[in-house]
Protein backbone atom coordinates (compact mmCIF):
# COMPACT_ATOMS: atom_id res chain seq x y z
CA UNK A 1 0.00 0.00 0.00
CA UNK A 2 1.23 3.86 -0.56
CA UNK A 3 0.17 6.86 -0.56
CA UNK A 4 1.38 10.10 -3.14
CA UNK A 5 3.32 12.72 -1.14
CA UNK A 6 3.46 16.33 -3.38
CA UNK A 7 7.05 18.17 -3.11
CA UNK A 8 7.68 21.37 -4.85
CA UNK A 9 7.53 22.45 -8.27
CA UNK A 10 4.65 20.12 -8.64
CA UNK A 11 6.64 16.48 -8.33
CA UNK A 12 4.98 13.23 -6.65
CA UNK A 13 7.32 11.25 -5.16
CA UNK A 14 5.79 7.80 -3.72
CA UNK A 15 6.74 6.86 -0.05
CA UNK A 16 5.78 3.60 1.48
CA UNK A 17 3.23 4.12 4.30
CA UNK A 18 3.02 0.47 5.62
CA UNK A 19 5.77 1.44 7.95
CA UNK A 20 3.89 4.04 9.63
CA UNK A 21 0.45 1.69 10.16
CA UNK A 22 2.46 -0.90 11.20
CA UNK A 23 4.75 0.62 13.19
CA UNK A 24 6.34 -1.77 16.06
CA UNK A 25 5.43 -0.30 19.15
CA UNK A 26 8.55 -2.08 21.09
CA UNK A 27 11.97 -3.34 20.29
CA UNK A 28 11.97 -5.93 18.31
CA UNK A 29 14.73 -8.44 18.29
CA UNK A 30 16.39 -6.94 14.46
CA UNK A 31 15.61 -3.52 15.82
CA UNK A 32 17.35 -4.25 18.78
CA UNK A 33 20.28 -5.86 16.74
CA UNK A 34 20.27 -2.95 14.15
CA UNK A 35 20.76 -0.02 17.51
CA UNK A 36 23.27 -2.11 19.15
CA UNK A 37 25.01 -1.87 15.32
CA UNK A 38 24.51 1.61 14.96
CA UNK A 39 25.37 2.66 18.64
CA UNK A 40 28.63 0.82 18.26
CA UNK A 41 29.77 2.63 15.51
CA UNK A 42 28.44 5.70 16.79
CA UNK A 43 30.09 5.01 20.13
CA UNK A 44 33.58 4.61 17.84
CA UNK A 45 33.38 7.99 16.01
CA UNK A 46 32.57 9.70 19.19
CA UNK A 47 35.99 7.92 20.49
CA UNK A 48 37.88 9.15 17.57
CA UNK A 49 37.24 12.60 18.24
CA UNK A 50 39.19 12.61 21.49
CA UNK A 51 41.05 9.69 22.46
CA UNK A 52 44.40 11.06 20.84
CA UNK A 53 44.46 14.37 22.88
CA UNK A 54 46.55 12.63 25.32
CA UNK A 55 48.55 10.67 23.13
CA UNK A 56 49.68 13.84 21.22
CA UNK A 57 53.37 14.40 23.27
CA UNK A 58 53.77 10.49 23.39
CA UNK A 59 53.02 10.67 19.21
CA UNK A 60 55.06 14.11 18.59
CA UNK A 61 58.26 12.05 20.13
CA UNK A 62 57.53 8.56 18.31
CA UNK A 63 57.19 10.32 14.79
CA UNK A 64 59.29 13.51 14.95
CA UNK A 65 56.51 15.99 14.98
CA UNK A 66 57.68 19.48 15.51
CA UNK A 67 55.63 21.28 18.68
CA UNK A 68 54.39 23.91 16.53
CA UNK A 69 53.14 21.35 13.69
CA UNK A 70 51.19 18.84 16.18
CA UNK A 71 48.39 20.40 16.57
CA UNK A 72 47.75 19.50 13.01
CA UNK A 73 47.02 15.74 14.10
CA UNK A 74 43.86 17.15 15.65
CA UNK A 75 42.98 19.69 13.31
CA UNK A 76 43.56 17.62 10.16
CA UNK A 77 40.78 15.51 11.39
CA UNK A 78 39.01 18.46 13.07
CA UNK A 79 38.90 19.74 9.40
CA UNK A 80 37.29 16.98 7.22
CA UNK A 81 34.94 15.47 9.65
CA UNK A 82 33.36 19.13 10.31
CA UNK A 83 33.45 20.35 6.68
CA UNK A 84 32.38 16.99 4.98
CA UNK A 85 29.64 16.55 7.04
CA UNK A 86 26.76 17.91 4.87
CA UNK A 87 28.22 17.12 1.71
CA UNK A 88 28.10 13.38 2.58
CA UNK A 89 24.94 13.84 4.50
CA UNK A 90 23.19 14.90 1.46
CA UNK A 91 25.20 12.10 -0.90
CA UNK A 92 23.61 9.33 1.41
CA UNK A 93 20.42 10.54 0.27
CA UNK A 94 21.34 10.03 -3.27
CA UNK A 95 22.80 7.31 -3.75
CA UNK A 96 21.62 5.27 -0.14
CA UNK A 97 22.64 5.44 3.38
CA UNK A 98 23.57 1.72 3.64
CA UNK A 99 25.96 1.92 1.21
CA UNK A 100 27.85 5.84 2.24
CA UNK A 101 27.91 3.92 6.10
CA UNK A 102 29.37 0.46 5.29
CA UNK A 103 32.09 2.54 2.72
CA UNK A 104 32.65 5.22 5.43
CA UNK A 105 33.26 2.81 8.18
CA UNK A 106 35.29 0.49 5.34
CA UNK A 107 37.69 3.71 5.09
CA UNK A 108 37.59 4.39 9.11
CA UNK A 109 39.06 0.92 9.29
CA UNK A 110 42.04 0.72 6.80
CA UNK A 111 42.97 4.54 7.64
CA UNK A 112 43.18 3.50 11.72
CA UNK A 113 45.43 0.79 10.65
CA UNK A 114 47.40 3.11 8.49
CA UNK A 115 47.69 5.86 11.51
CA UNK A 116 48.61 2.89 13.72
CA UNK A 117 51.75 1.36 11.29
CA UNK A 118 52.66 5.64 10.27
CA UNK A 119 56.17 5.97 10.54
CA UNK A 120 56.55 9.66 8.99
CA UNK A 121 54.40 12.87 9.96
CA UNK A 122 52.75 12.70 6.44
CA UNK A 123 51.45 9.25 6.93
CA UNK A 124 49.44 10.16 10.05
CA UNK A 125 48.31 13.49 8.72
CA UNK A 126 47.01 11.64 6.05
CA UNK A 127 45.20 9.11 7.95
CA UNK A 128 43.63 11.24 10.33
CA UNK A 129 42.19 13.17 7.22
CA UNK A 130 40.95 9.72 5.78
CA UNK A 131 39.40 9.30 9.08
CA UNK A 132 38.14 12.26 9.28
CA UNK A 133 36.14 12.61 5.94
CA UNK A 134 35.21 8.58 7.04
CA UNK A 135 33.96 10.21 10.37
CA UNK A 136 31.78 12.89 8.13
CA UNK A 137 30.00 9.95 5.90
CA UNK A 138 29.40 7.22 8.77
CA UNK A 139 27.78 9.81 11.44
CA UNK A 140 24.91 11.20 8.93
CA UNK A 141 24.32 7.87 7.66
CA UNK A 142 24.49 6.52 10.75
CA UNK A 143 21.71 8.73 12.40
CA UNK A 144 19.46 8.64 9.42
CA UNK A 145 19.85 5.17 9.41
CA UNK A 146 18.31 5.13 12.88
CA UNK A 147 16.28 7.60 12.67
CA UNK A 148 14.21 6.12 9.70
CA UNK A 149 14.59 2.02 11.29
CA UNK A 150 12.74 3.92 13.97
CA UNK A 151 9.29 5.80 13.75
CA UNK A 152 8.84 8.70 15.06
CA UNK A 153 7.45 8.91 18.53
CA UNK A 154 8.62 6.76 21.49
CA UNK A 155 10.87 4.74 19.63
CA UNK A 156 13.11 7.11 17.90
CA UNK A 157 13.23 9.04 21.04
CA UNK A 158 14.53 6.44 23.20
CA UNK A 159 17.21 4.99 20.04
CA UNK A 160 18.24 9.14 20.09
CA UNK A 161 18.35 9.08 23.54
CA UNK A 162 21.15 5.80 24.33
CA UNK A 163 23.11 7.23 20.65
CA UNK A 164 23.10 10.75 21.92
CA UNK A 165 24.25 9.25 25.80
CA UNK A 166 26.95 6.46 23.97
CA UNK A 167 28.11 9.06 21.91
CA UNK A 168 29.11 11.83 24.71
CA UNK A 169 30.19 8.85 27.06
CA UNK A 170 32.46 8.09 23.80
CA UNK A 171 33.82 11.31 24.19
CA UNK A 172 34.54 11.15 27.90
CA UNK A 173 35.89 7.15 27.10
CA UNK A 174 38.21 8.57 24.66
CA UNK A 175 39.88 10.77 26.99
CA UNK A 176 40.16 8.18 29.07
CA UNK A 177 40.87 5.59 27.30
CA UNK A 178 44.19 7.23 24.81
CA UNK A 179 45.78 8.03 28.31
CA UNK A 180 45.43 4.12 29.48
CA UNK A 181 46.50 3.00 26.20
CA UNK A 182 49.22 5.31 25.64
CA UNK A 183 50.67 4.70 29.16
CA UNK A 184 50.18 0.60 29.20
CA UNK A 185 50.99 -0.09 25.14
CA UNK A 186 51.69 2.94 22.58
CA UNK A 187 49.70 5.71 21.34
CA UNK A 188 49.46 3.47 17.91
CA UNK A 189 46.91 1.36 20.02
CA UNK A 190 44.55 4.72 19.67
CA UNK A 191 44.62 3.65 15.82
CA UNK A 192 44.21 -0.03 16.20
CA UNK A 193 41.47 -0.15 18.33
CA UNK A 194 39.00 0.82 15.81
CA UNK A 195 40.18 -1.97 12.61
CA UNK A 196 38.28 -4.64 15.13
CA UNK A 197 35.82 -2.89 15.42
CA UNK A 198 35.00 -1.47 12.22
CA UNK A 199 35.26 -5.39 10.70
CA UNK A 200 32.75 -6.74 13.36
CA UNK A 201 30.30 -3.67 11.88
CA UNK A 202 30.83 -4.63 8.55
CA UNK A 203 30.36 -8.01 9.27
CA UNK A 204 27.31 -7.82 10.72
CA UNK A 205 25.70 -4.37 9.59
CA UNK A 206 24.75 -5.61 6.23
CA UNK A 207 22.38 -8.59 6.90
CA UNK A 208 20.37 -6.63 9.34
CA UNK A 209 20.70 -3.02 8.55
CA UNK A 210 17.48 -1.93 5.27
CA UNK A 211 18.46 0.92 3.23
CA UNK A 212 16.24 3.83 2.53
CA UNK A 213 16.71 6.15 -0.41
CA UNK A 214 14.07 8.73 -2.49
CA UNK A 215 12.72 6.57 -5.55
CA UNK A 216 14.01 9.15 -8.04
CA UNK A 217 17.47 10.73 -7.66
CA UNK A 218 18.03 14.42 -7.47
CA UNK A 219 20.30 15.97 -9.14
CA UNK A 220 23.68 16.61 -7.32
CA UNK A 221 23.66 20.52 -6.49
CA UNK A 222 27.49 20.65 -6.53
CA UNK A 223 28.25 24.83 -6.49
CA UNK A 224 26.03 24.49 -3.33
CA UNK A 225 28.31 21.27 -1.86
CA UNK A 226 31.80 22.69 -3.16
CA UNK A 227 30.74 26.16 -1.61
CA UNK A 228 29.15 24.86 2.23
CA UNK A 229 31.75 22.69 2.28
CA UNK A 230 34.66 24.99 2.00
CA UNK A 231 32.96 27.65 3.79
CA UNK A 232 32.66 25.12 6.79
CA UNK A 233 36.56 24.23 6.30
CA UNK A 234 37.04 28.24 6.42
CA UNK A 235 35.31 28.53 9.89
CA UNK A 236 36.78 25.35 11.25
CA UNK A 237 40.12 26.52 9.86
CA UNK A 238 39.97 29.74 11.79
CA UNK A 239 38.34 28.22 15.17
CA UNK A 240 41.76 26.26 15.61
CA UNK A 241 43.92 28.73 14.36
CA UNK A 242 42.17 31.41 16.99
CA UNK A 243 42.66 28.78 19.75
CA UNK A 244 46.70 28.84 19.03
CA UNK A 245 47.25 32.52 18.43
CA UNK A 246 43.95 34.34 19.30
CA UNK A 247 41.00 35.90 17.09
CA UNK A 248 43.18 38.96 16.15
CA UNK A 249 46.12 36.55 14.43
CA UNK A 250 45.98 36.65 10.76
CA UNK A 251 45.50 33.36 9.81
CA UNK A 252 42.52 33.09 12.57
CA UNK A 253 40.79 35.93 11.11
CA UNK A 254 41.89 35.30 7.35
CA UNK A 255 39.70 32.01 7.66
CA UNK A 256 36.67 32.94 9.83
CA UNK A 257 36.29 35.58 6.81
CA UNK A 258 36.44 33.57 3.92
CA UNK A 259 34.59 30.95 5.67
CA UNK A 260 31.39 33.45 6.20
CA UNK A 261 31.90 34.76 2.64
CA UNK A 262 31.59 31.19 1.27
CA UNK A 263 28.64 30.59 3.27
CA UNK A 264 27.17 33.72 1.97
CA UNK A 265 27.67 32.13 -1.13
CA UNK A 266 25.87 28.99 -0.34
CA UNK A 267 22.86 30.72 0.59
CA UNK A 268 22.86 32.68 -2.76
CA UNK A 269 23.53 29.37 -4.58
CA UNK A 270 20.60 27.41 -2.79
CA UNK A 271 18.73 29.96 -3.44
CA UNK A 272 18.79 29.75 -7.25
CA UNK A 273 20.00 26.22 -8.33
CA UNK A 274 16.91 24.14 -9.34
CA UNK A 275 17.72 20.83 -6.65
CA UNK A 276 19.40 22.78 -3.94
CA UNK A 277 21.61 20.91 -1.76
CA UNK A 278 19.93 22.24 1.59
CA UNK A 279 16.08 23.05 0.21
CA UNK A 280 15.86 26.50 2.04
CA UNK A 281 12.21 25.52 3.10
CA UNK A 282 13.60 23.47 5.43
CA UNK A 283 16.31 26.16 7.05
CA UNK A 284 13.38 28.10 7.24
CA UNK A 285 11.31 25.66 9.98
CA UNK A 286 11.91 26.53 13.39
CA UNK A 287 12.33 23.04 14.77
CA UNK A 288 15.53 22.76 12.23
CA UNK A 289 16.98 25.84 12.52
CA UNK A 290 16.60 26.54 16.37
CA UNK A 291 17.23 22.85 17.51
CA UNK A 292 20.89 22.97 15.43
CA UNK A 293 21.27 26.26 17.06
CA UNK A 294 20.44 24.46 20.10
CA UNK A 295 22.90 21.77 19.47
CA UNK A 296 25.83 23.25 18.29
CA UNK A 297 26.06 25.70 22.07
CA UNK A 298 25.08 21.55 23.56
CA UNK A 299 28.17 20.30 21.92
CA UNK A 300 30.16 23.83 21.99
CA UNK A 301 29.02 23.54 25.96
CA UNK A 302 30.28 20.18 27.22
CA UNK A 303 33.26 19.49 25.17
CA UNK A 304 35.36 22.90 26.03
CA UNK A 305 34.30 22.40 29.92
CA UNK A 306 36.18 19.14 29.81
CA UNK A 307 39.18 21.14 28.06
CA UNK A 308 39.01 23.43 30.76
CA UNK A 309 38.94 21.20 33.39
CA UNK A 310 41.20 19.05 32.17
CA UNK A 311 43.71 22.39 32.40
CA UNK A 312 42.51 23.46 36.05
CA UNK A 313 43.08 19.66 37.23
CA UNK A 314 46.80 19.42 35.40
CA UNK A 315 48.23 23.04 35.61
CA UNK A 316 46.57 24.05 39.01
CA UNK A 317 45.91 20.93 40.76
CA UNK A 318 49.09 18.80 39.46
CA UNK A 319 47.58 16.33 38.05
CA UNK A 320 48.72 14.11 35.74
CA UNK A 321 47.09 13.40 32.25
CA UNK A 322 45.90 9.97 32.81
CA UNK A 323 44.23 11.10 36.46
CA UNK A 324 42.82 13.84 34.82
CA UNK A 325 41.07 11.83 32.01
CA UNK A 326 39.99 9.19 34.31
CA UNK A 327 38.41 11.88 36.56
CA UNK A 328 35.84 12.35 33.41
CA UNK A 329 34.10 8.74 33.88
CA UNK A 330 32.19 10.51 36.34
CA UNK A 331 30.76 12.91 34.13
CA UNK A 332 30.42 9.90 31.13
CA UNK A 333 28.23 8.24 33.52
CA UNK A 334 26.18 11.45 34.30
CA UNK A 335 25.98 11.42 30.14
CA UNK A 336 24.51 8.29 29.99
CA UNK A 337 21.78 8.58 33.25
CA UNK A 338 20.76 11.48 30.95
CA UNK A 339 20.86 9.78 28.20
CA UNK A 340 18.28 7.35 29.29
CA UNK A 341 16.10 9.74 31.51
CA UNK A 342 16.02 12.00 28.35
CA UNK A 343 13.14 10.23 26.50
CA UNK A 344 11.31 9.71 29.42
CA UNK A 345 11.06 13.22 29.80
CA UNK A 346 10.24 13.55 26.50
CA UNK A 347 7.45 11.25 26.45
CA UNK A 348 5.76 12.54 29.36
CA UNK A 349 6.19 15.89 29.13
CA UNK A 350 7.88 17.17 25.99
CA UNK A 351 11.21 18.24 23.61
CA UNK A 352 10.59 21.93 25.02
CA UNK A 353 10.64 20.35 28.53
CA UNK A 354 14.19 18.56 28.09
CA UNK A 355 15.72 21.89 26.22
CA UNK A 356 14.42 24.22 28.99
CA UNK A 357 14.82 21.74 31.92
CA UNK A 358 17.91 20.09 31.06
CA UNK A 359 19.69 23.90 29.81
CA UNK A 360 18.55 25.23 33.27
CA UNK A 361 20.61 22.09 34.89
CA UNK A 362 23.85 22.20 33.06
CA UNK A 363 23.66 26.04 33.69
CA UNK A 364 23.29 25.76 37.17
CA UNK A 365 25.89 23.10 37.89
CA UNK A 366 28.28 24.70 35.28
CA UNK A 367 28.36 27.84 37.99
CA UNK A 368 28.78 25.96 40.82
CA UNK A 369 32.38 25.12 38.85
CA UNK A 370 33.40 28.80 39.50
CA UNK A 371 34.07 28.09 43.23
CA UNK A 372 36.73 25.83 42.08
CA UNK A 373 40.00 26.68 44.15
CA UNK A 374 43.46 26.03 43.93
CA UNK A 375 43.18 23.09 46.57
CA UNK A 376 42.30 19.38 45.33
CA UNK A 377 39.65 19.33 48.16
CA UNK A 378 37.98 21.27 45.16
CA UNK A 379 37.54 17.79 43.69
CA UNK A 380 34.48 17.13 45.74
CA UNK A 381 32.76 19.98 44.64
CA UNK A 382 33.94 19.54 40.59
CA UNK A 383 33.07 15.32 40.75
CA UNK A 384 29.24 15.71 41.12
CA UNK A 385 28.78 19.29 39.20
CA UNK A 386 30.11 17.41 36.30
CA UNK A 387 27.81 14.06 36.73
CA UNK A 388 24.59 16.20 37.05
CA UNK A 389 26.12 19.10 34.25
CA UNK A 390 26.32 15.79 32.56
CA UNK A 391 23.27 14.95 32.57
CA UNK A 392 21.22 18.02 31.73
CA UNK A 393 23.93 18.67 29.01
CA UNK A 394 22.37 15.23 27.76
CA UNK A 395 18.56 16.48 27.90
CA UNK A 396 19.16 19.36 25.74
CA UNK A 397 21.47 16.72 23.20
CA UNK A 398 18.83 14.43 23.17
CA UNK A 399 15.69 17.40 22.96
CA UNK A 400 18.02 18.56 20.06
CA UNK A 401 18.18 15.28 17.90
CA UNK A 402 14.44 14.41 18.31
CA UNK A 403 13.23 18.44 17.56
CA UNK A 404 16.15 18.80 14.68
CA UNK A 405 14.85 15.49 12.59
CA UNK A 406 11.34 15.56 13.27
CA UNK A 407 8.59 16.47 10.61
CA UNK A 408 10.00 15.38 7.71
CA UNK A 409 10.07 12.70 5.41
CA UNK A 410 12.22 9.77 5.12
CA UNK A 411 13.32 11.34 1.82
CA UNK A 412 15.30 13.83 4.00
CA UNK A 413 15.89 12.19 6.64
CA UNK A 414 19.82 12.22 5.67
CA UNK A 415 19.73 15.93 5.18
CA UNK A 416 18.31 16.25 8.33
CA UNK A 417 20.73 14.21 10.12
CA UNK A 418 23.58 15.82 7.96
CA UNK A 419 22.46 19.34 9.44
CA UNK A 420 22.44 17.73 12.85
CA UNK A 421 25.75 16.33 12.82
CA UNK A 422 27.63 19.11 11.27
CA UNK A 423 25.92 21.25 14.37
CA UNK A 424 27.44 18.38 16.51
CA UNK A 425 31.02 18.34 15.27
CA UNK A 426 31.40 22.17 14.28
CA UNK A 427 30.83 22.20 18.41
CA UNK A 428 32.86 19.83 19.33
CA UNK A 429 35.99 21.58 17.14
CA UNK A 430 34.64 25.21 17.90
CA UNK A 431 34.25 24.52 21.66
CA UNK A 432 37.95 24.23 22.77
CA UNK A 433 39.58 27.16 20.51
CA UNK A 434 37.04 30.07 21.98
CA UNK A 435 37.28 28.59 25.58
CA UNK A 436 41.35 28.48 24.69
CA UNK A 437 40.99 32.15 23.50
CA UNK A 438 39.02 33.16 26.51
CA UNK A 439 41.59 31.74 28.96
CA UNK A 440 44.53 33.28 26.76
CA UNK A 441 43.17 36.41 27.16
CA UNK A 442 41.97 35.88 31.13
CA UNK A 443 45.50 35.14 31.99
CA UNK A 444 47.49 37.98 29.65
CA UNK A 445 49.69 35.19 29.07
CA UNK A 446 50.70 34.39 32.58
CA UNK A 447 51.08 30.71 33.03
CA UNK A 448 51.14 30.34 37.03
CA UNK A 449 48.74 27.96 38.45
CA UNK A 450 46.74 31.30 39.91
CA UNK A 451 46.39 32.74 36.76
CA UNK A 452 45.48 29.46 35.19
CA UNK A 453 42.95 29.14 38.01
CA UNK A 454 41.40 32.50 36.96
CA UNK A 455 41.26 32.52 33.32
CA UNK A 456 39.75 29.07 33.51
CA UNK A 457 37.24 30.72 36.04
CA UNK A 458 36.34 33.32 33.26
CA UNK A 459 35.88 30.78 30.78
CA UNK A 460 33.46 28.74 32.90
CA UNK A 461 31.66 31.62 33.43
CA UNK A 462 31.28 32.75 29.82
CA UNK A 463 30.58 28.77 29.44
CA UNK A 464 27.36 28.94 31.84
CA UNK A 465 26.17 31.91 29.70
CA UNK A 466 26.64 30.46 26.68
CA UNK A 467 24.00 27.44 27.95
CA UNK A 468 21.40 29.35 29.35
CA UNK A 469 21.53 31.65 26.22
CA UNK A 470 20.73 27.60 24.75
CA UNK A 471 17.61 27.96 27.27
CA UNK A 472 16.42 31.11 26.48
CA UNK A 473 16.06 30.26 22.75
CA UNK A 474 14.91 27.02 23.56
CA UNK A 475 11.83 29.15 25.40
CA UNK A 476 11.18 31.82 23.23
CA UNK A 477 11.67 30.01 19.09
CA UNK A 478 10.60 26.60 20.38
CA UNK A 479 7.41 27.23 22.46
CA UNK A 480 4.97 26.31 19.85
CA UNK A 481 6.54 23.54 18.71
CA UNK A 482 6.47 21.43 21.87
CA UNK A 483 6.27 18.40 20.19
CA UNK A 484 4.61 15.92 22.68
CA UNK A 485 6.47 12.25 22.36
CA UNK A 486 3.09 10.73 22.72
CA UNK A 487 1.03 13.01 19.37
């Protein structure tokens, strides 16, 4: 049975309705298979992204790397998983999301094993940009993978809620995790790790896992792709460059610039061009544009306060890296409590609730972090504002996912997802330059554990704004669309 769906310019497209009258009302055993296969890859992206940061001395010694060029380890990833993300968001829509996930996470494999074996700078650069532009095709596909094996309601919300809770505690593990490797085995275990994994996916992922695609294929908008997606590598670009030298260096400003032009660009271009890339009617629908707004301060939020924290435990409290990083399980398991309370908030109440409720949370625990002093009694105090911060940061993650891919069809489900993943990752990279810049500047280069103490101080603060900025726009764009769990 199927029913006739009418897009724009006057085009019926056919979409499948069975799935929505006989939508499962539980997990089912192969839906149950097909989260715990999507979770674990999600859960081994979300890794990626951090699980080198303490490995980088240990990797700067093994291969040569100069201090000034190892930053470039991060940012070379940073780089292609930020400013692909859209572009292969979009091309899973075209051309099926099966197929971009199982390549993507094909390519994630052989370029950890590369990284692992590198024996020259070069080689690892050029892995962690393979995984990087692996990271940017497997996390779109991923999430509309899930989001359309799930229908929307209960379901979805709880399979957003345990991704959105695996992939922060992923985060958290991978701090954790690079310092436990790195100290017991060798950093190249931070590349190894993932070729297991990545095989038992593949393995497994294509007997269980159905693809979903538009019957007719659009036409690839590529001035809009080529434009967004240097644009985004323009803003990225700059974001790391302003967390080494500052806003005001040259190359930090050179790059935030041409980034914005290019995205001024992109708007022109999907403006005009006949198959845009990103449809503008769907920019222009609050739940989409709000909720990534949403989730990029979520993701800009969390991920510097664990940069900064990670600097007040190691420069003013003397710790070392791997106490530091295993001081962060407590705020991975606040992550996942949240993760899993999230959708039950959601279904009894609704999204608006978890934005408002969980923003109010992470703001109020966040301040709490600015009596932090320079004794390690302070640890007592920093342990549970990070487990509940951790789990109201996960609310508004959560509230995000379920109000940013909502509404629309299955057809763009993997736009939607791309839009919600770029928000994600642009965070994640943007977070820890600006909180850098704001401690740089706090601390007029001083590097005492007092002036360390103060400038990460400011930055909390200015951290704690930035979230309950999240709230107010939560309150005031998102009002009408509460979106009960249970409509």
């Amino acid at each position: 049975m199927s029913t006739t769906r009418t897009v724009p310019r006057g085009e019926t497209t056919r979409v499948a309705a069975a799935a929505p009258e006989a939508a499962p009302q539980h997990l089912t055993r192969r839906l149950k298979v097909v989260l715990a296969v999507l979770l674990v890859a999600q859960f081994m992206l979300a890794v990626d992204f951090s699980i080198l940061n303490v490995a980088l001395p240990a990797i700067g010694d093994g291969l040569g790397f100069s201090l000034s060029n190892l930053q470039w380890i991060a940012t070379a990833f940073a780089l292609s998983a930020a400013g692909f993300t859209l572009f292969f968001g979009r091309i899973g829509d075209l051309i099926g999301r099966k197929r971009v996930f199982l390549g993507g996470l094909a390519v994630l494999g052989l370029s950890s094993l590369i990284g692992g074996l590198a024996t020259t700078p070069e080689a690892l650069i050029a892995a962690r940009i393979a995984q990087g532009l692996a990271t940017a095709a497997v996390t779109p596909a991923g999430l509309s993978l899930l989001t359309t094996a799930f229908p929307e309601g209960q379901l979805r919300q709880k399979a957003l809620g345990l991704n959105g809770a695996l992939m922060s505690a992923g985060f958290t593990a991978g701090a954790i995790l690079g310092g436990i490797l790195t100290d017991l085995l060798s950093w190249r275990w931070a590349f190894f790790i993932n070729v297991p994994v990545a095989v038992a996916v593949l393995l497994i992922a294509p007997a269980v896992i159905k693809d979903s695609r538009p019957e007719r294929r659009p036409k690839m908008d590529l001035p809009g792709a080529l434009s967004v997606t240097l644009g985004l590598l323009g803003i990225v670009y700059g974001l790391t460059q302003a967390g080494k030298h500052g806003f005001a260096h040259p190359a930090a400003l050179s790059g935030l610039l041409a980034g914005a032009a290019l995205l001024v660009v992109f708007w022109f271009v999907e403006r005009r061009v006949e198959e845009p890339l990103v449809p503008l009617r769907i920019l222009k629908r609050p739940s989409v544009t709000w909720g990534n707004i949403l989730g990029l301060l979520a993701f800009v939020t969390e991920t510097s306060l664990v940069y900064l924290l990670t600097l007040y435990m190691q420069k003013t409290l003397g710790f070392s890296a791997l106490a530091a990083g295993v001081s962060f399980g407590v705020l991975g398991l606040g992550t996942v409590v949240g993760g899993m309370l999230a959708p039950r908030v959601i279904a009894k109440y609704s999204t608006l609730t978890a934005l408002v409720a969980g923003g109010l949370i992470q703001t109020a625990f966040t301040t709490i972090l600015l009596l932090l002093g320079p004794e390690s009694a302070s640890m007592w105090l920093l342990l549970p504002a990070t487990f509940f911060g951790g789990i109201g940061n996960m609310l508004v993650i959560v509230g995000f996912m379920v109000t940013a891919t909502s509404g629309l069809p299955d057809s763009e489900q993997g736009l939607a997802t791309g839009l919600a993943t770029m928000s994600q990752q642009i965070g994640i990279t943007m977070g820890t330059p600006v909180m850098s810049a704001v401690v740089t500047a706090a601390t007029a280069g001083a590097v005492t554990a007092g002036a360390i103490l103060h400038g990460v101080t400011v930055a909390i603060a200015v951290n704690a704004a930035l979230v309950l900025l999240g709230v107010l726009i939560a309150a005031v764009f998102l009002r009408n669309g509460k979106q009960p769990a249970h409509s």
